[in-house]
Protein backbone atom coordinates (compact mmCIF):
# COMPACT_ATOMS: atom_id res chain seq x y z
CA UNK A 1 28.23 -22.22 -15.54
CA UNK A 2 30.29 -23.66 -18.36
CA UNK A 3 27.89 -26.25 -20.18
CA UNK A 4 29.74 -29.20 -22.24
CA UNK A 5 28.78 -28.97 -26.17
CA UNK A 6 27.84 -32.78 -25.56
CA UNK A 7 25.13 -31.69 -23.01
CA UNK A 8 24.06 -28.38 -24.99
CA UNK A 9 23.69 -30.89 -27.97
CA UNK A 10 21.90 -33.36 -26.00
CA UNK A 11 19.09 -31.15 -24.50
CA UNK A 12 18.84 -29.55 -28.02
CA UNK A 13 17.97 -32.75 -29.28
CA UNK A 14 15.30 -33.53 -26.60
CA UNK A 15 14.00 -30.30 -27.65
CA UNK A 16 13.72 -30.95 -31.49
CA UNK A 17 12.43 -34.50 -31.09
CA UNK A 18 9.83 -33.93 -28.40
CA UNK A 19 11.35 -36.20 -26.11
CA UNK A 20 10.64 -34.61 -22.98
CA UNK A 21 8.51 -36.19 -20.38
CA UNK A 22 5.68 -34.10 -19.41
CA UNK A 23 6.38 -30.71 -17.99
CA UNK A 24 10.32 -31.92 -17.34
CA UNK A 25 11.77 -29.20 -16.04
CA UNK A 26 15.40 -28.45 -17.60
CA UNK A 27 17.50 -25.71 -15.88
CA UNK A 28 20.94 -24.82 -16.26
CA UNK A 29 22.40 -20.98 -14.94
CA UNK A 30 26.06 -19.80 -13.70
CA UNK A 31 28.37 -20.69 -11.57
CA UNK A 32 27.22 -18.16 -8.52
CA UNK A 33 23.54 -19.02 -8.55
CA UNK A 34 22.39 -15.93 -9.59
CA UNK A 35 20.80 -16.82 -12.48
CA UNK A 36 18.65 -19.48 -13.77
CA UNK A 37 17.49 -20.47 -16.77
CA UNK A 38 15.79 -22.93 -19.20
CA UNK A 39 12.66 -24.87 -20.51
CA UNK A 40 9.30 -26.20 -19.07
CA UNK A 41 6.72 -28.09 -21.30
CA UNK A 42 3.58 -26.84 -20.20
CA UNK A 43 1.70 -29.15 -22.32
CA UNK A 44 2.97 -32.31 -24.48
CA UNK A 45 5.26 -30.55 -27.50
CA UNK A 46 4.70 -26.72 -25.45
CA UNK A 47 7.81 -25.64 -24.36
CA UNK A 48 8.01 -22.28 -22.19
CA UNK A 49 11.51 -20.57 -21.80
CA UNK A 50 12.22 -18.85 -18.29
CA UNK A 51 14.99 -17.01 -16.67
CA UNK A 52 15.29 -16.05 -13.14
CA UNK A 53 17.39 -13.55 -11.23
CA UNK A 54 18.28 -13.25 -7.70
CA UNK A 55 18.85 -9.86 -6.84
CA UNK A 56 22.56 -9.07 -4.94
CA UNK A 57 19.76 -7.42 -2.60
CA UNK A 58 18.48 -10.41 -1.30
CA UNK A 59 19.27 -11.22 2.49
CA UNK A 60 17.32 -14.85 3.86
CA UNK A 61 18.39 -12.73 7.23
CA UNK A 62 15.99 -9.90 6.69
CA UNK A 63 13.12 -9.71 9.25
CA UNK A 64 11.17 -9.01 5.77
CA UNK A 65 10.55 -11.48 2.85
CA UNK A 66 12.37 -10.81 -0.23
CA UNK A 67 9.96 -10.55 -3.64
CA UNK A 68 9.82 -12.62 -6.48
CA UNK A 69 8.51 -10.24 -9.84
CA UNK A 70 7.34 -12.23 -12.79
CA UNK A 71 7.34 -9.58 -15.76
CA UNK A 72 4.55 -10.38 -18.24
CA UNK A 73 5.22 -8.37 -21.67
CA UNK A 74 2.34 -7.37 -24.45
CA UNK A 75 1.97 -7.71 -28.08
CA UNK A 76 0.25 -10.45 -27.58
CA UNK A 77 3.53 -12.41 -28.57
CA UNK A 78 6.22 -9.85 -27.30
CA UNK A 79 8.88 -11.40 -25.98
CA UNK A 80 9.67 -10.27 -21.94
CA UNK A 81 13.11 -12.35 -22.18
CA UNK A 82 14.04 -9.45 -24.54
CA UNK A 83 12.17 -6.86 -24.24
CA UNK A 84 11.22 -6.45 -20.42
CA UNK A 85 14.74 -7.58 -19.46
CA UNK A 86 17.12 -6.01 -22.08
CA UNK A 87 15.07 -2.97 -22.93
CA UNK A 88 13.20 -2.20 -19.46
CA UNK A 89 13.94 -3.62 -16.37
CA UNK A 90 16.72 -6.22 -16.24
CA UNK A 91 20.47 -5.85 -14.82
CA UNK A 92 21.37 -4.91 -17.97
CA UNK A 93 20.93 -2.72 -21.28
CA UNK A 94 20.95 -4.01 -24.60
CA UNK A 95 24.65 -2.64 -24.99
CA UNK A 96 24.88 -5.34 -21.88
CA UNK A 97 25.82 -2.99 -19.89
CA UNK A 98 24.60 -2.36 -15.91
CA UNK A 99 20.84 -0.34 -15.72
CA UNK A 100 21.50 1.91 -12.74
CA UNK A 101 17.30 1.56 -11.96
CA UNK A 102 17.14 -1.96 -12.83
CA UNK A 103 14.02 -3.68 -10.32
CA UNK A 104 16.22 -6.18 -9.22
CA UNK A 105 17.51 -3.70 -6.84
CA UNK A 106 14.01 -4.15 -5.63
CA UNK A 107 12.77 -7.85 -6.36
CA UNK A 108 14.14 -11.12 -8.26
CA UNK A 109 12.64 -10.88 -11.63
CA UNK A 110 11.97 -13.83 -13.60
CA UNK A 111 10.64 -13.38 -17.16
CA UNK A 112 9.12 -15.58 -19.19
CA UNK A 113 8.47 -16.07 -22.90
CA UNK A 114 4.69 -16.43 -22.75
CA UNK A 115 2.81 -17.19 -24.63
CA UNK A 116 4.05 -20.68 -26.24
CA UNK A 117 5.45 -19.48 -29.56
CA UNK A 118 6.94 -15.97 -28.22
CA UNK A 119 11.07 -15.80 -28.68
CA UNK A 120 12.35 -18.88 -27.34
CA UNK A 121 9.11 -20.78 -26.48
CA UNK A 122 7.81 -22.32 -28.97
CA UNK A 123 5.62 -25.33 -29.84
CA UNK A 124 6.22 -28.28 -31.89
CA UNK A 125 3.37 -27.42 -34.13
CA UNK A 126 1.68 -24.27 -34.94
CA UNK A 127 -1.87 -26.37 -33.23
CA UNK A 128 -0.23 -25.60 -30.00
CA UNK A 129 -0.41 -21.60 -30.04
CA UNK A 130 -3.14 -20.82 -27.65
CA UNK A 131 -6.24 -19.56 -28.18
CA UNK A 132 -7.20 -17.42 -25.36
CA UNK A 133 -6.29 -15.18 -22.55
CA UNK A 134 -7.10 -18.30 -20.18
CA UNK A 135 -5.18 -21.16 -21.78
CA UNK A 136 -2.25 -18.83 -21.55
CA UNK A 137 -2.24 -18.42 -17.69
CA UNK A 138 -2.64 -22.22 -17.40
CA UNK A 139 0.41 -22.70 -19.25
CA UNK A 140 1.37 -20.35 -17.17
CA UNK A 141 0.18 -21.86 -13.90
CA UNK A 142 1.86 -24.83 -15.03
CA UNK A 143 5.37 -23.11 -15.44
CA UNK A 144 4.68 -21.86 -11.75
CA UNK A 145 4.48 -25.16 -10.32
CA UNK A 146 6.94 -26.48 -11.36
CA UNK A 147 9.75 -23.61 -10.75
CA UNK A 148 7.56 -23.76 -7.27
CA UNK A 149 8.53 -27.20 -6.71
CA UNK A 150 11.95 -27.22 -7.59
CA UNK A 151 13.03 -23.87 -5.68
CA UNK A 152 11.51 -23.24 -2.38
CA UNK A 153 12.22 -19.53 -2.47
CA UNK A 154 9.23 -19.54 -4.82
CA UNK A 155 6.90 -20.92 -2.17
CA UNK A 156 8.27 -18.28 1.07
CA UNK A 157 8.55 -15.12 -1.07
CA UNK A 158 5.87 -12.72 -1.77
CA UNK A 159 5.16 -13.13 -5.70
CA UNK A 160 4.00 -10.60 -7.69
CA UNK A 161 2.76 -10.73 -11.11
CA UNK A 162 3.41 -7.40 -12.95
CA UNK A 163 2.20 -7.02 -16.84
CA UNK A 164 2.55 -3.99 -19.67
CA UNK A 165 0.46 -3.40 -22.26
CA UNK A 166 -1.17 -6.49 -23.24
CA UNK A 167 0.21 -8.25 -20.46
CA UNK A 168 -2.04 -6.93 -18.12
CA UNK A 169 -4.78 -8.85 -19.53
CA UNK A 170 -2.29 -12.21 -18.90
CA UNK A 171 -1.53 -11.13 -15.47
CA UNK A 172 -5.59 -10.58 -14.45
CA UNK A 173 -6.17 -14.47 -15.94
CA UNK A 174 -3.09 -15.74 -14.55
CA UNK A 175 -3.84 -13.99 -10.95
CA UNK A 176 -7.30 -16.34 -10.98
CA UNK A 177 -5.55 -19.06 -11.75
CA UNK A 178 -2.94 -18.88 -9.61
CA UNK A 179 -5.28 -17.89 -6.51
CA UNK A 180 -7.41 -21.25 -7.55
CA UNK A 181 -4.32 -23.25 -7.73
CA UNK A 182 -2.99 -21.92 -4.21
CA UNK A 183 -6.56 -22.64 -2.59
CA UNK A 184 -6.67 -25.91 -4.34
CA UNK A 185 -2.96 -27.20 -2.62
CA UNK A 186 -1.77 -27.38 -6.49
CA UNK A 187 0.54 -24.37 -5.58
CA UNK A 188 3.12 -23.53 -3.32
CA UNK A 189 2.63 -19.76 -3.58
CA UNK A 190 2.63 -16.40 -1.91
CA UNK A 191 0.69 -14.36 -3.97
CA UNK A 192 1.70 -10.33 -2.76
CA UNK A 193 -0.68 -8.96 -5.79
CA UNK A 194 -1.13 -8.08 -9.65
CA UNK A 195 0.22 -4.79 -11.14
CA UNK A 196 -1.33 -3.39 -14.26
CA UNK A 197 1.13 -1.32 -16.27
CA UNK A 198 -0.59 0.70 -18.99
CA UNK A 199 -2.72 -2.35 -19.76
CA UNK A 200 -4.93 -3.54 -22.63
CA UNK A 201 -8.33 -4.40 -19.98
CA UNK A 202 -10.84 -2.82 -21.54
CA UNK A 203 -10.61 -2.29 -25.81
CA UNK A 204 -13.87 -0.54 -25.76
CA UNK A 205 -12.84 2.19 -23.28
CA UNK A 206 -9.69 2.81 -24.13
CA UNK A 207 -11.18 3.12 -28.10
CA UNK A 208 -13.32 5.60 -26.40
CA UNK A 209 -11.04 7.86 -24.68
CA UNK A 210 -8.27 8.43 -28.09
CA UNK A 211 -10.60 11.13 -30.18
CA UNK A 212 -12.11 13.53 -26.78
CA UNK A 213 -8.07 13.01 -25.55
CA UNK A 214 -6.08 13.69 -28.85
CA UNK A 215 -8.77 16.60 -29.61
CA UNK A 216 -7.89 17.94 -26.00
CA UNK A 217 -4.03 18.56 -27.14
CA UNK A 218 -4.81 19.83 -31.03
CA UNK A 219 -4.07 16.32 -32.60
CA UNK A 220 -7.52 16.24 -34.22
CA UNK A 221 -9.92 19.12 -34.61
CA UNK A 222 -13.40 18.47 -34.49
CA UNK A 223 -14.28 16.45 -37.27
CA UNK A 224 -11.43 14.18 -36.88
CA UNK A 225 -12.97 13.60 -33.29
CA UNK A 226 -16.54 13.08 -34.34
CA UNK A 227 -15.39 10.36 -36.88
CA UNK A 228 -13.41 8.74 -34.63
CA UNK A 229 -16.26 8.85 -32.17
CA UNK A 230 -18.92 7.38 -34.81
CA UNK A 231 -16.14 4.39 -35.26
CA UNK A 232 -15.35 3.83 -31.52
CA UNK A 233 -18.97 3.62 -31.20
CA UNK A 234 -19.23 0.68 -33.73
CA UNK A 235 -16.22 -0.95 -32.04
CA UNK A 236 -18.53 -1.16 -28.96
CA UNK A 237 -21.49 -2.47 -30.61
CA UNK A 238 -19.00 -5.25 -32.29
CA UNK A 239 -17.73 -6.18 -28.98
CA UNK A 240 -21.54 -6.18 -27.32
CA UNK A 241 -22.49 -8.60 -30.24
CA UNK A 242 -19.45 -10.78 -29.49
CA UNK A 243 -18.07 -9.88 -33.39
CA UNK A 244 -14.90 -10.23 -31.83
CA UNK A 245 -13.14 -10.23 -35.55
CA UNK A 246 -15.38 -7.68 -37.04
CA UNK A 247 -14.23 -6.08 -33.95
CA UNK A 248 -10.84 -6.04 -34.39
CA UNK A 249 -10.80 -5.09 -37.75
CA UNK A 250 -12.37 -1.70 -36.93
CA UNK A 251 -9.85 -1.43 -34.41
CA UNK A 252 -7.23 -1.35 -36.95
CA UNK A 253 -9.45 1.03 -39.15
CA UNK A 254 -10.05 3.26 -36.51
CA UNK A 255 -6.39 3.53 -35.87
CA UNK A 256 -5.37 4.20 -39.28
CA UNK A 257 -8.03 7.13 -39.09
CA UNK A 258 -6.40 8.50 -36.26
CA UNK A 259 -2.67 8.44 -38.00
CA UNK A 260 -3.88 10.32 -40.80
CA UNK A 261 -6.29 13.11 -39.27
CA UNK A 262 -3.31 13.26 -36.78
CA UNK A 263 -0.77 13.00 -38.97
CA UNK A 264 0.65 10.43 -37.59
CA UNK A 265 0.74 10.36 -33.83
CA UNK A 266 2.93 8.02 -31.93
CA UNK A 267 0.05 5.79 -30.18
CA UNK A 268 2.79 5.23 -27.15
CA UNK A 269 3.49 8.84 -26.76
CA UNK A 270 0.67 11.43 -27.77
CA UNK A 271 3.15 14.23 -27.86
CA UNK A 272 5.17 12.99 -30.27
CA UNK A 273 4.97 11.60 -34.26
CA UNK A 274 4.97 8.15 -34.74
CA UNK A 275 8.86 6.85 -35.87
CA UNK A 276 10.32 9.89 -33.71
CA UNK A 277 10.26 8.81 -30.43
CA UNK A 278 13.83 6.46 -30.18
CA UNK A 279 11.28 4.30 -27.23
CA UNK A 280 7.98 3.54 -29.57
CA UNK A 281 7.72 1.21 -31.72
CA UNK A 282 7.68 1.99 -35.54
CA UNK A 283 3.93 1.74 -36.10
CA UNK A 284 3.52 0.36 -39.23
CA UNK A 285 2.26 -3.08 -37.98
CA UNK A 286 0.30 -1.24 -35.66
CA UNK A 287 -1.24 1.05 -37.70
CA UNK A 288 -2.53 -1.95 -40.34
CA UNK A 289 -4.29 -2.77 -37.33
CA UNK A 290 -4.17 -6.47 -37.57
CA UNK A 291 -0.58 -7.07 -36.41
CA UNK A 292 0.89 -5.23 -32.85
CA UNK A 293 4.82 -5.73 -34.37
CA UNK A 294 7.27 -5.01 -31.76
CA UNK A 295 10.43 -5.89 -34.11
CA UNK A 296 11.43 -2.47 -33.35
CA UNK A 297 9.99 -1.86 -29.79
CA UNK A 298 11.76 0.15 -27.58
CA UNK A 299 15.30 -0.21 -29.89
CA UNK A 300 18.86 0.61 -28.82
CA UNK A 301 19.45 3.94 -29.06
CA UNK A 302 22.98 2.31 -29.34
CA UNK A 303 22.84 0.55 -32.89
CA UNK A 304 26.56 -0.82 -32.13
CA UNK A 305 25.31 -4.19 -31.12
CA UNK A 306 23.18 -4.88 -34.16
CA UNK A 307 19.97 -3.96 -32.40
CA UNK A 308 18.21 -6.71 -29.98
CA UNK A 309 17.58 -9.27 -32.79
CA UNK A 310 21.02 -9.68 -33.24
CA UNK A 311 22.05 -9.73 -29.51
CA UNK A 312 19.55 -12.32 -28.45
CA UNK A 313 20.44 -14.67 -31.55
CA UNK A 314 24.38 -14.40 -30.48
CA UNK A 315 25.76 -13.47 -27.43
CA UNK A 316 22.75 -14.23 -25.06
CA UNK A 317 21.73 -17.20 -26.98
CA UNK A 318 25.88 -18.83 -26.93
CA UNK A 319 25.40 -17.71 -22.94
CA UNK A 320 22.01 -19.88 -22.74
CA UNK A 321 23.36 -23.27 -24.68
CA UNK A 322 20.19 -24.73 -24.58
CA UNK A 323 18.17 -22.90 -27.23
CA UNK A 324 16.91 -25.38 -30.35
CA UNK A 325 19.02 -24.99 -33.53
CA UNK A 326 15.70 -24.36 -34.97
CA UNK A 327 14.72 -21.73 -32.60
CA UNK A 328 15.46 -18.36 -33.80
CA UNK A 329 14.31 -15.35 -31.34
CA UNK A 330 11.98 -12.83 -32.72
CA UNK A 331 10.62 -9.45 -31.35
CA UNK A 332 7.19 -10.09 -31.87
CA UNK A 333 5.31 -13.92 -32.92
CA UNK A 334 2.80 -12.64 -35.35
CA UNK A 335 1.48 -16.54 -35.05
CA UNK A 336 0.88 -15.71 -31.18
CA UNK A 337 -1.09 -12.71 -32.16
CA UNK A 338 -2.80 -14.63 -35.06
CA UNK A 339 -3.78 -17.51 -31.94
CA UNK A 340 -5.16 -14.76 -29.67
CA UNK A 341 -7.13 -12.35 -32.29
CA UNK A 342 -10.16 -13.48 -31.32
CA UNK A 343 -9.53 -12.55 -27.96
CA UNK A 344 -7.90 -9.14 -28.08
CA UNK A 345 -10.89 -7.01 -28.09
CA UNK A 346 -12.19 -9.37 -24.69
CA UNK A 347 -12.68 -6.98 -21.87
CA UNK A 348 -10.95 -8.11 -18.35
CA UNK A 349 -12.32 -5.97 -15.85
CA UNK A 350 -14.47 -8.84 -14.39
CA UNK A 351 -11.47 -10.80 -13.58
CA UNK A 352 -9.74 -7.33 -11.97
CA UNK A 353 -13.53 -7.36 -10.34
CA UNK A 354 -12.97 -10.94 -8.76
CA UNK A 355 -9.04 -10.33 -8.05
CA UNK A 356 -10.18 -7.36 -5.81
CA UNK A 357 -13.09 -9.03 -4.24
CA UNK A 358 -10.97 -12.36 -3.51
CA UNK A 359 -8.87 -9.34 -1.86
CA UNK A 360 -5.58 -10.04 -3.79
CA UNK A 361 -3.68 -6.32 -4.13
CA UNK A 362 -4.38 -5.17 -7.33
CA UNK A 363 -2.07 -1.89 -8.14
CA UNK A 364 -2.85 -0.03 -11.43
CA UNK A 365 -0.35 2.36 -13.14
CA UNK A 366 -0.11 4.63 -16.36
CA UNK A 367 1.84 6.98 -18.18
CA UNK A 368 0.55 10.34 -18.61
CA UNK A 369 0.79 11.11 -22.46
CA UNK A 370 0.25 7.05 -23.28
CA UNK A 371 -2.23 6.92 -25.84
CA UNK A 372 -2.81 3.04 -26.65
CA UNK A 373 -3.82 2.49 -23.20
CA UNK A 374 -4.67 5.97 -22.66
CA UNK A 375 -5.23 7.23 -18.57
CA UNK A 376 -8.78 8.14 -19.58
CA UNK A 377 -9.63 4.82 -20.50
CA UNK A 378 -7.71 3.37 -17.64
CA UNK A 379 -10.17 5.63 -15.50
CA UNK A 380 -13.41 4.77 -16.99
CA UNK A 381 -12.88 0.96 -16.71
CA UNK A 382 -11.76 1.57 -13.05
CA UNK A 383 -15.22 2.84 -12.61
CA UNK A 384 -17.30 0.09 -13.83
CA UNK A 385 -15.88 -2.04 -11.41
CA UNK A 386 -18.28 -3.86 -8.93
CA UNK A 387 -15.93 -3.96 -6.30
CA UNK A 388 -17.36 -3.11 -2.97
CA UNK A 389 -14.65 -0.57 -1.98
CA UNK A 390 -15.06 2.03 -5.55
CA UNK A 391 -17.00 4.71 -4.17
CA UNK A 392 -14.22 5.07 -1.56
CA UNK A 393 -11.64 4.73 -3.52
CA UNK A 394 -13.15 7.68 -5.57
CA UNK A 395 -13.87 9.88 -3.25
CA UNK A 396 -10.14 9.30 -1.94
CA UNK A 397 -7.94 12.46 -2.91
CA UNK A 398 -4.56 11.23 -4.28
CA UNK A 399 -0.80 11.78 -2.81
CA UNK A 400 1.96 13.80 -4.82
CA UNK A 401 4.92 11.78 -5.54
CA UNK A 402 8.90 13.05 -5.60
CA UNK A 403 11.29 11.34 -6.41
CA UNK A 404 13.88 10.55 -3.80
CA UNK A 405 14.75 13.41 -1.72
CA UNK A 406 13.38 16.29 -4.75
CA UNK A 407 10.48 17.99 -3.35
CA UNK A 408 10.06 20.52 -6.23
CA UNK A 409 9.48 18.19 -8.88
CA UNK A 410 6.27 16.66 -9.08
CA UNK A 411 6.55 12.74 -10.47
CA UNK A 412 3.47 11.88 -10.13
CA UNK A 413 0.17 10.79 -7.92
CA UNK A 414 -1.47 7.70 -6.06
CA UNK A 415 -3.83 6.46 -4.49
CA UNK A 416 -4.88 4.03 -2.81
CA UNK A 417 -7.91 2.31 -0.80
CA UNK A 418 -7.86 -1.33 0.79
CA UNK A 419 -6.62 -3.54 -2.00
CA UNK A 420 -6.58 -1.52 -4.95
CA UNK A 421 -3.93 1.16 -5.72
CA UNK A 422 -3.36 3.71 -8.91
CA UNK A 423 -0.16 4.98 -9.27
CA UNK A 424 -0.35 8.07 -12.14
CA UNK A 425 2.96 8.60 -13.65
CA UNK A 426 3.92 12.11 -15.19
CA UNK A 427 6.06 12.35 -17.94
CA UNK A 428 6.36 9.07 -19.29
CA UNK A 429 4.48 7.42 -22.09
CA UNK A 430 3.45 3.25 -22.70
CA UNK A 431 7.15 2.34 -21.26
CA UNK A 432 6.90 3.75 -17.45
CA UNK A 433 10.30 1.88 -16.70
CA UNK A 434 11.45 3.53 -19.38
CA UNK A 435 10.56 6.85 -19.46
CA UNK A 436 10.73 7.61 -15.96
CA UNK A 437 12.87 4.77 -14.24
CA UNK A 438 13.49 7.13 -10.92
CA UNK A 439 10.13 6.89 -9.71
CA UNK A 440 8.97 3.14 -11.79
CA UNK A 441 11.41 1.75 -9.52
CA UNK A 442 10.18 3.85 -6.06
CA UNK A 443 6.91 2.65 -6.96
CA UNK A 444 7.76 -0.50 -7.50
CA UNK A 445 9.56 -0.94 -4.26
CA UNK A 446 6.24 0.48 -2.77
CA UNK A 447 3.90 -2.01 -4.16
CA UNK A 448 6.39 -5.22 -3.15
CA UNK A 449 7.55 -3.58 0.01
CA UNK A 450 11.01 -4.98 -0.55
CA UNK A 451 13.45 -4.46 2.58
CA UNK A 452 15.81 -1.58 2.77
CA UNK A 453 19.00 -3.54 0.95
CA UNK A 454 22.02 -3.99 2.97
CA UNK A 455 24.75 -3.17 0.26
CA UNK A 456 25.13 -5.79 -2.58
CA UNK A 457 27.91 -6.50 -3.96
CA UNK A 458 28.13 -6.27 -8.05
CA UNK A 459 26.94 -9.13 -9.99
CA UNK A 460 28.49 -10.38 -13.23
CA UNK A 461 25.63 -11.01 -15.92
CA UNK A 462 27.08 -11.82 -19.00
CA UNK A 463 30.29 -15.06 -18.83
């Protein structure tokens, strides 16, 4: 859709003067409709930035709903406009150009800049970054209701909410909220279920499961693991007290241990050095332990376009018009992180307790050589569930997966009992889309059970 510089200037202006009405909705996309885009203050001076895309898949005709994926990114303060879409899952690469195994073949995706203060969201003062998981998904929630209202293919088709990394603990908050909301008659929603994708639940377990795992493939010998052990084990007794900061802090210590007994594993792929996989971020922010940076996560391995900083600050931000002069996209919003640091070592496995019990599908997947968000961990918080259905679940054996028609090469396993489903992915590290897109996008196709697609035609993303 070709926007007039008189309107672009006029909704910029809105945007820098705070003269939008409470949660105004302002959307703007192309000519065809299959895209969407544009702002939603979720609280007075807290704008949220969204884009939506219908997939070429989608047939009103089909005797099965079509899906609606929101992608939730990590960090906290990773931006899923960029990173999810450009760098993951999206129609396109960050060389914009088509991603054979993008998930719209499977779902629309809309992705969101969340929290406020991540790439294009951003509040008019730095008082409005939130402080919790919590006031996130009601911003969130907020955003929802009003993209509900003003589309009605929100309100018929299944919607799933589907997080990485630190996302997942987003998408377990924002699944409460949104159930409340739904059973309250504040939402017009379908909610088909919350997918955890290598996701930040439970600190203490995953801090747990990095020494006994990393000793297990000759990263650290024995007395690496026994002081990482003795440090995990203060970690937990900081999170038990509620020393949330002290808490922290020795998270960053303890992973700064592990880089130098291990000389310098890449915490996103255990088989690898840090800097040398072209997917994982460069762990220096990481590493000081205070700041997740994603500046560099998951970069072009096609430098041509001036890596994603530059493409979301030109081309895709002349395509959206309606970004604030003021503005400027970055990877990661260390203020977002700042907000939340009091929050990052919170466990969520209570609110994956009451997701399961409210019996909203809950599907949890992993890499295999992940190490932030190791599978071990994954495992043990699993297990301290309370849900009435774990002892089944465990005693379930899991199901080989192929993918497509290849029998001979195994991709992975799942299982899966009532409401809850683990999907474990061989091969691929913290970026599952990523690393193994062939079977990320059979799986995901599983867990929305989108419709066999009559053939699309081709879509034209970038005007």
């Amino acid at each position: 859709m070709k926007i007039s510089s008189y309107l672009s200037l006029f909704l910029s202006l809105l945007l820098l003067h705070g003269l939008f009405h409470s949660k105004l909705v302002i959307a703007v996309g192309t000519a065809d409709g299959t895209e969407e885009w544009g702002y939603v203050e979720v609280r007075p001076r807290a704008h949220m930035f969204w884009w939506l895309y219908r997939s070429p898949q989608r047939s009103e005709s089909s005797s099965s709903p079509w899906p609606i994926i929101l992608w939730l990114q990590g960090g906290p303060g990773a931006s899923g406009i960029a990173i999810g879409n450009f760098q993951e899952i999206g129609p396109l690469d960050t060389n914009l150009k088509p991603r054979k195994s993008t998930w719209l073949q499977k779902a629309d995706l809309l992705f969101v800049d969340n929290p406020v203060g991540t790439g294009f969201s951003f509040g008019e003062d730095e008082s409005l970054v939130v402080q919790t998981d919590e006031q996130a998904a009601t911003d969130l929630t907020t955003l929802l209701k009003e993209l509900s209202n003003k589309d009605k293919s929100f309100q018929t088709s299944p919607f799933f909410i589907v997080a990485e990394s630190y996302g997942g603990k987003f998408a377990a908050t924002l699944g409460l909220s949104v159930l409340q909301a739904i059973q309250n008659k504040e939402l017009n929603l379908i909610l088909g279920g919350v997918v955890l994708g290598d996701s930040w639940i439970s600190p203490e377990d995953y801090v747990f499961s990095w020494g006994p795992l990393l000793k297990e493939v000759s990263r650290l010998d024995e007395n690496g693991l026994q002081e990482t052990n003795r440090m995990a084990q203060l970690i937990k007794q900081q999170i038990e007290k509620g020393q949330f900061g002290n808490a922290i802090d020795s998270w960053g210590d303890l992973e700064s241990l592990i880089s130098t007994r291990s000389n310098s594993v890449d915490f996103y792929n255990f088989m690898l050095d840090s800097g040398s996989d072209p997917l994982a971020l460069k762990a220096t922010g990481l590493l000081q332990g205070i700041l997740m940076k994603y500046s560099n996560y998951l970069p072009s391995k096609d430098s041509s376009n001036g890596g994603l900083n530059s493409l979301m600050n030109g081309v895709i931000r002349e395509k959206l018009k309606i970004i604030p002069k003021n503005v400027i996209w970055g990877g990661q919003a260390d203020i977002v992180f700042k907000g939340l640091s009091f929050d990052f070592m919170k466990p969520r496995i209570n609110e994956v307790d009451e997701l399961l019990s409210n019996g909203v599908n809950v599907t949890i997947y992993n890499g295999q050589v992940d190490l932030i968000c190791a599978t071990p961990g994954t495992e043990a918080w699993v297990q301290k569930l309370k849900w009435d259905g774990l002892k089944n679940f465990t005693n379930l054996n899991r199901t080989p997966l192929y993918c497509k028609n290849d029998q001979q090469v195994t991709k992975g396993f799942r299982k899966s009992y009532k409401n809850l489903n683990f999907y474990w992915i061989l091969g691929a590290g913290h970026f599952v889309p990523v690393e193994q897109p062939c079977i990320a996008l059979q799986m995901i196709g599983e867990i929305t059970r989108s419709p066999v697609p009559s053939s699309g035609r081709n879509k034209k993303f970038i005007e």
